[in-house]
Protein backbone atom coordinates (compact mmCIF):
# COMPACT_ATOMS: atom_id res chain seq x y z
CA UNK A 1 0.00 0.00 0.00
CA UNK A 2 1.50 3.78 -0.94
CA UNK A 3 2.11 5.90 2.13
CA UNK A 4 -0.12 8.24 0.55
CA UNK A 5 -2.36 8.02 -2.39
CA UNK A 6 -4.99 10.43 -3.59
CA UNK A 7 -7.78 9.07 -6.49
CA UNK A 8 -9.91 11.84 -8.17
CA UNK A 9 -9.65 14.60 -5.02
CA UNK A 10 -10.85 17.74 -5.96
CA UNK A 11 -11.66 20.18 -2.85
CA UNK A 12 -14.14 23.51 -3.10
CA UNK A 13 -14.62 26.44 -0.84
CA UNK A 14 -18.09 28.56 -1.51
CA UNK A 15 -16.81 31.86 -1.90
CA UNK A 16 -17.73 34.47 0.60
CA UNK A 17 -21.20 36.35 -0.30
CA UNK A 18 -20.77 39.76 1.36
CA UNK A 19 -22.48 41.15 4.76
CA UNK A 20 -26.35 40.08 4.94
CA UNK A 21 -28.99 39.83 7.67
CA UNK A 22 -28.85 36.77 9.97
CA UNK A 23 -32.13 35.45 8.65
CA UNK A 24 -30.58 35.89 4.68
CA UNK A 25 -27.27 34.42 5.39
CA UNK A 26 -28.70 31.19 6.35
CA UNK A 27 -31.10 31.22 3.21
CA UNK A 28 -28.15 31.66 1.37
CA UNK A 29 -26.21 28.29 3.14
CA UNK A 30 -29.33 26.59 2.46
CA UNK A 31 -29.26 27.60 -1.35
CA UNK A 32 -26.16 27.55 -2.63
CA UNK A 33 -25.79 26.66 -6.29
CA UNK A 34 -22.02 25.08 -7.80
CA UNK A 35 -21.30 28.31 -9.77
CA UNK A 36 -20.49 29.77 -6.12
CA UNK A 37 -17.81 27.37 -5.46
CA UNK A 38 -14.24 27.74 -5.81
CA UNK A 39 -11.67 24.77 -6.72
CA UNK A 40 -8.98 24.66 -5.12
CA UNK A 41 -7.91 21.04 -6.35
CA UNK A 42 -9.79 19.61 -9.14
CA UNK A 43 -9.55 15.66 -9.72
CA UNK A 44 -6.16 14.62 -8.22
CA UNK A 45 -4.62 11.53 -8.32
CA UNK A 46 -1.32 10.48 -7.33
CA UNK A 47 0.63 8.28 -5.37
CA UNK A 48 3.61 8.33 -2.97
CA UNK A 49 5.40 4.61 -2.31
CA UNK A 50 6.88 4.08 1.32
CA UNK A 51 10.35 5.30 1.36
CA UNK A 52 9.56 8.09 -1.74
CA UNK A 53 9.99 12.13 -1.37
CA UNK A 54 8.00 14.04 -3.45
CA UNK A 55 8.49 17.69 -4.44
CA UNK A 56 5.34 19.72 -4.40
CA UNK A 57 5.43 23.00 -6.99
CA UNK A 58 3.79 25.32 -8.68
CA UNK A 59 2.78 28.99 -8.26
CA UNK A 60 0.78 30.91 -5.48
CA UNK A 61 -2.55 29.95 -5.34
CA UNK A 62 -1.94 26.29 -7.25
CA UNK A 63 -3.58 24.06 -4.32
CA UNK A 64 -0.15 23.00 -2.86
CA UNK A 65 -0.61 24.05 0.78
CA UNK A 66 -4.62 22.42 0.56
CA UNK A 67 -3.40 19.11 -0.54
CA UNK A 68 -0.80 19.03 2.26
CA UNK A 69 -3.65 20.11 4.67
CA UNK A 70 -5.49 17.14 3.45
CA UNK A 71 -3.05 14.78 4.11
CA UNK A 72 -2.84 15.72 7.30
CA UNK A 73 -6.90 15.94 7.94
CA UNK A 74 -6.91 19.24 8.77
CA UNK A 75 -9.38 19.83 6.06
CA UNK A 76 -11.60 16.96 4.50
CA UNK A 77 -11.24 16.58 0.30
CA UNK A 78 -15.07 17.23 -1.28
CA UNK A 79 -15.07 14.53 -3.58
CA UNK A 80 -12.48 11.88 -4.54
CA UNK A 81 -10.21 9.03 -1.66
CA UNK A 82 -7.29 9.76 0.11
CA UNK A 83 -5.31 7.43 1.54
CA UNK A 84 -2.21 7.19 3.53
CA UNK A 85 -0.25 4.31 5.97
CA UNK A 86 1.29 5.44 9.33
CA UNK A 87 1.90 8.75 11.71
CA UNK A 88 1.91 11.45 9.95
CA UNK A 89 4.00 14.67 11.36
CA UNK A 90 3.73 17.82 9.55
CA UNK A 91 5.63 21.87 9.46
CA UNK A 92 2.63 23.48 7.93
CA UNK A 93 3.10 26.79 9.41
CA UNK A 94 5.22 28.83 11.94
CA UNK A 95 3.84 28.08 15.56
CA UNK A 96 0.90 26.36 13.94
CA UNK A 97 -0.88 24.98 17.32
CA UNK A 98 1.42 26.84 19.37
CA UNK A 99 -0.31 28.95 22.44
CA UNK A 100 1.81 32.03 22.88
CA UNK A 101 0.84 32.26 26.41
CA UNK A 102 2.26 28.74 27.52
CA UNK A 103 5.64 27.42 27.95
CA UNK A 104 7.80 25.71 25.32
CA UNK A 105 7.41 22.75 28.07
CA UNK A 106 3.62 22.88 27.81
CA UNK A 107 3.42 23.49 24.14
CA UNK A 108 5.65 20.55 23.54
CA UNK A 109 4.14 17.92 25.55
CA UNK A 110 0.45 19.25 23.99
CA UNK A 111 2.02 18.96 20.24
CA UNK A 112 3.75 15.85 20.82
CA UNK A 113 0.27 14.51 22.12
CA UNK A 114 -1.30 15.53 19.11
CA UNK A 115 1.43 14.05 16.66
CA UNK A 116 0.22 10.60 18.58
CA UNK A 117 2.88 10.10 21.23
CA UNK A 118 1.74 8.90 24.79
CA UNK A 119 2.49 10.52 27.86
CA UNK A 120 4.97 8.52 28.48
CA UNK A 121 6.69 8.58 24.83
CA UNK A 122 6.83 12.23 25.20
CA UNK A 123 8.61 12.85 28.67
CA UNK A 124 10.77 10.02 27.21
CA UNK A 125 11.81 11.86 24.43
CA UNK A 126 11.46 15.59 26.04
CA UNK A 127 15.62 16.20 26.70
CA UNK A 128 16.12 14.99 23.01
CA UNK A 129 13.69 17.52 21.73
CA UNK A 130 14.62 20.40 23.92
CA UNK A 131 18.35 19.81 23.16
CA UNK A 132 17.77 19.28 19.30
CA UNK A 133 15.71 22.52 19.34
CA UNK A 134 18.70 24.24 21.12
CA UNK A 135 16.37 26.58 23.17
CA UNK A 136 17.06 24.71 26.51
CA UNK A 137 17.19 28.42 28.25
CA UNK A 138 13.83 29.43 27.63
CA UNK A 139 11.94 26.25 27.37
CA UNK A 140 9.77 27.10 30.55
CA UNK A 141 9.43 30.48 29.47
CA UNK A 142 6.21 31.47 27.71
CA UNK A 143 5.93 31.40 24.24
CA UNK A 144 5.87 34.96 23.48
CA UNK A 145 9.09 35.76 24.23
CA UNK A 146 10.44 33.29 21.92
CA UNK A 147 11.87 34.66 18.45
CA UNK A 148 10.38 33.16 15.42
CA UNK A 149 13.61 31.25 15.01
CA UNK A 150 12.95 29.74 18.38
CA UNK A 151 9.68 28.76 17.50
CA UNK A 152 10.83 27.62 14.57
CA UNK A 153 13.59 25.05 16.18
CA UNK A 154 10.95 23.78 18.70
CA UNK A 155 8.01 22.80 16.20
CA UNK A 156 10.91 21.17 13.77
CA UNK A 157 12.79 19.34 16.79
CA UNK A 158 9.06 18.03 17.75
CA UNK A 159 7.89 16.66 14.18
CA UNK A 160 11.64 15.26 13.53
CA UNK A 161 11.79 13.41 17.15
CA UNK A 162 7.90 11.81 17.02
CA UNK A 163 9.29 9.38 14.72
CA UNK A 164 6.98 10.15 12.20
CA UNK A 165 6.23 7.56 8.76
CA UNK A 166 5.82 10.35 6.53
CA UNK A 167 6.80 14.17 7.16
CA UNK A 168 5.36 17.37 5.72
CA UNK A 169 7.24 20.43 4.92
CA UNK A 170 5.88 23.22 3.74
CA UNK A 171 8.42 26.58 2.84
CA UNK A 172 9.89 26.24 7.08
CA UNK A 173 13.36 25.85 6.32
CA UNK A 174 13.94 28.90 5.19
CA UNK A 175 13.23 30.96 8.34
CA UNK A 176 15.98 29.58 10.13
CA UNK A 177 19.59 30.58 10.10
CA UNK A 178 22.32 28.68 8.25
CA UNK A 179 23.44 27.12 11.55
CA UNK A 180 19.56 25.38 12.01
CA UNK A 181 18.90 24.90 8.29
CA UNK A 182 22.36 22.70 8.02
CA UNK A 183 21.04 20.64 10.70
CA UNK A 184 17.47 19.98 9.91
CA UNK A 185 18.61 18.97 6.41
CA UNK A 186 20.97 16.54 7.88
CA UNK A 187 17.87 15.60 10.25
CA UNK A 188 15.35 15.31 6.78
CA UNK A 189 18.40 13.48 4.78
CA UNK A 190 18.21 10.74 7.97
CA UNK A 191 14.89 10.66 7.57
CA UNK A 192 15.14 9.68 4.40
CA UNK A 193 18.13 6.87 4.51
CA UNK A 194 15.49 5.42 7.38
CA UNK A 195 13.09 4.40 4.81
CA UNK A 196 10.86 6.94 5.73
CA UNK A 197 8.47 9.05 3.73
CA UNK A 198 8.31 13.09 2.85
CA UNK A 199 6.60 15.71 1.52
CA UNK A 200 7.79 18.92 0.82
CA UNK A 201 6.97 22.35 -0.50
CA UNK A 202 9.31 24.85 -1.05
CA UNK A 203 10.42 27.96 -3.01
CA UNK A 204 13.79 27.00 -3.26
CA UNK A 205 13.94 24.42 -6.04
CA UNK A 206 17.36 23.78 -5.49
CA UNK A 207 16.35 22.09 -2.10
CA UNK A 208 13.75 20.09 -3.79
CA UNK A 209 16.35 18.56 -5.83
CA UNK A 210 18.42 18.13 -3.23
CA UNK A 211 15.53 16.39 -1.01
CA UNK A 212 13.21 14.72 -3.34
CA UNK A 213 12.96 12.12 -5.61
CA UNK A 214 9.70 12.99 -7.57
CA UNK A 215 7.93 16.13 -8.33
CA UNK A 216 4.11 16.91 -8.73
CA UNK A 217 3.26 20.14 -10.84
CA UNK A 218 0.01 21.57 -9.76
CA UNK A 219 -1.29 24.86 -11.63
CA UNK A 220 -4.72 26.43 -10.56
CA UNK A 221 -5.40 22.93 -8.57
CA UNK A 222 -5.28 20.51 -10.89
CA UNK A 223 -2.08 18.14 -11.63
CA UNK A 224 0.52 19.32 -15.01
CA UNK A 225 2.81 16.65 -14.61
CA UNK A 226 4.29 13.98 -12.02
CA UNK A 227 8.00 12.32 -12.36
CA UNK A 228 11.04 12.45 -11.51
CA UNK A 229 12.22 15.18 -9.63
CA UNK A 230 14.73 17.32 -12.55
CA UNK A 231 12.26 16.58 -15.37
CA UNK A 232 9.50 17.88 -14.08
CA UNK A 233 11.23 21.11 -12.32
CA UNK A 234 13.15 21.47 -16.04
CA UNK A 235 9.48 21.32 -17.41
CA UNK A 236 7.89 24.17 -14.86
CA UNK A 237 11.04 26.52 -15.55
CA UNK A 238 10.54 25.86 -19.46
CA UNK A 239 6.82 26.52 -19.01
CA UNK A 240 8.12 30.14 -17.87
CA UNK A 241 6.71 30.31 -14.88
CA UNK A 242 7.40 33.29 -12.77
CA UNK A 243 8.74 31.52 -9.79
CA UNK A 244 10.37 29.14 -12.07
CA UNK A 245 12.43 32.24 -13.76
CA UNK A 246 13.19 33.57 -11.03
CA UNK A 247 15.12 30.35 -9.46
CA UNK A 248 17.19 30.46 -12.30
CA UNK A 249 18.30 26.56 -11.88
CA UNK A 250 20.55 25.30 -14.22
């Protein structure tokens, strides 16, 4: 079975109708017609083997951060199967389900909870995380007077150390400095050799390349291409895409 396979997913928002009355607006729910909704995936299929990393591209606005957030259930896909085998760990966003007002104690016992690690598990594998995260000092200080870098090393040191099956990256290794990004990258690299499964977005497509095996092209939600990881990058920058140009990968 693929770590993660998606068969005809296409997901829709209704786009937002304005201010109305109480008594209108839920008319309106009631009455919605399809030429209100907006794709942001249309009919998506792809799969990712155990072991595989695939490189996730494409402009602004292609569906790239929605498909992650469907792999990891934080949204549900409106028509079409998704699939995927084993505990799933994910860097979505900076301080994403972070509380500013607790400690970096409290917040990482609560995330590693939610990544699916027992009690136990997680006071087994605190020291490790505080000491990969390299923000020993202040990890029973509140959140808020962390730097984003800080918050940054905790939420990676968490989803590296929960010993996930497949990890999601999505454009967090750039906020780092060089000292952090070396070491995550050796982190992800380990990952990898481990058999282990990843997903990864990024604006640097020289890191893709570096990280990935396989590429999937999305443009305004639907799928371009999929393959290996140079031909389909050499195919988005030939398509003259403006991130693409911009790269300048040779």
């Amino acid at each position: 079975m693929p770590a993660v396979s998606f068969t005809g997913v296409s997901k829709y928002f209704y786009q937002h109708s304005g201010r109305m009355l109480l008594r209108d607006r839920l008319l309106h729910l009631l009455r919605r017609s399809p030429e209100e909704r907006f794709y942001a995936l249309t009919d998506v299929s792809f799969a990712v083997e155990t072991g595989e990393s695939l490189a996730i591209i494409g402009h602004n606005g292609a569906g790239k951060s929605t498909l992650l957030n469907i792999v990891t259930q934080v949204c549900a896909p409106s028509q079409g199967k998704v699939a995927f085998e084993g505990r799933v760990a994910a860097l979505l966003e900076l301080g994403a389900g972070f509380h500013s007002d607790l400690t970096g104690a409290e917040n990482l016992h609560i995330n590693a909870a939610v990544l699916g690690l027992t009690r136990r598990e997680a006071r087994e594998s605190f020291d490790r995380m505080v000491e990969f995260s390299g923000v020993g000092d202040f990890i029973n200080e509140p959140l808020r007077t962390y730097s984003s870098g800080m918050i940054l090393r905790l939420a990676f040191a968490i989803a590296i150390n929960v010993d996930p099956d497949i990890l999601i990256v999505d454009e967090m290794l750039g906020v780092g400095d060089q000292k952090f990004y070396t070491k995550s990258m050796e982190s992800i690299m380990n990952f990898r050799h481990a058999g282990k499964t990843l997903l990864c977005v990024s604006h640097s497509l020289e890191t893709l390349q570096t990280l990935c095996d396989r590429a999937l092209w999305l443009d305004h939600g639907r799928v371009v291409r999929v393959g290996p990881v140079r031909e389909v990058i050499q195919a988005y920058q030939d398509s003259g895409a403006p991130l693409a140009r911009a790269q300048g990968l040779k």
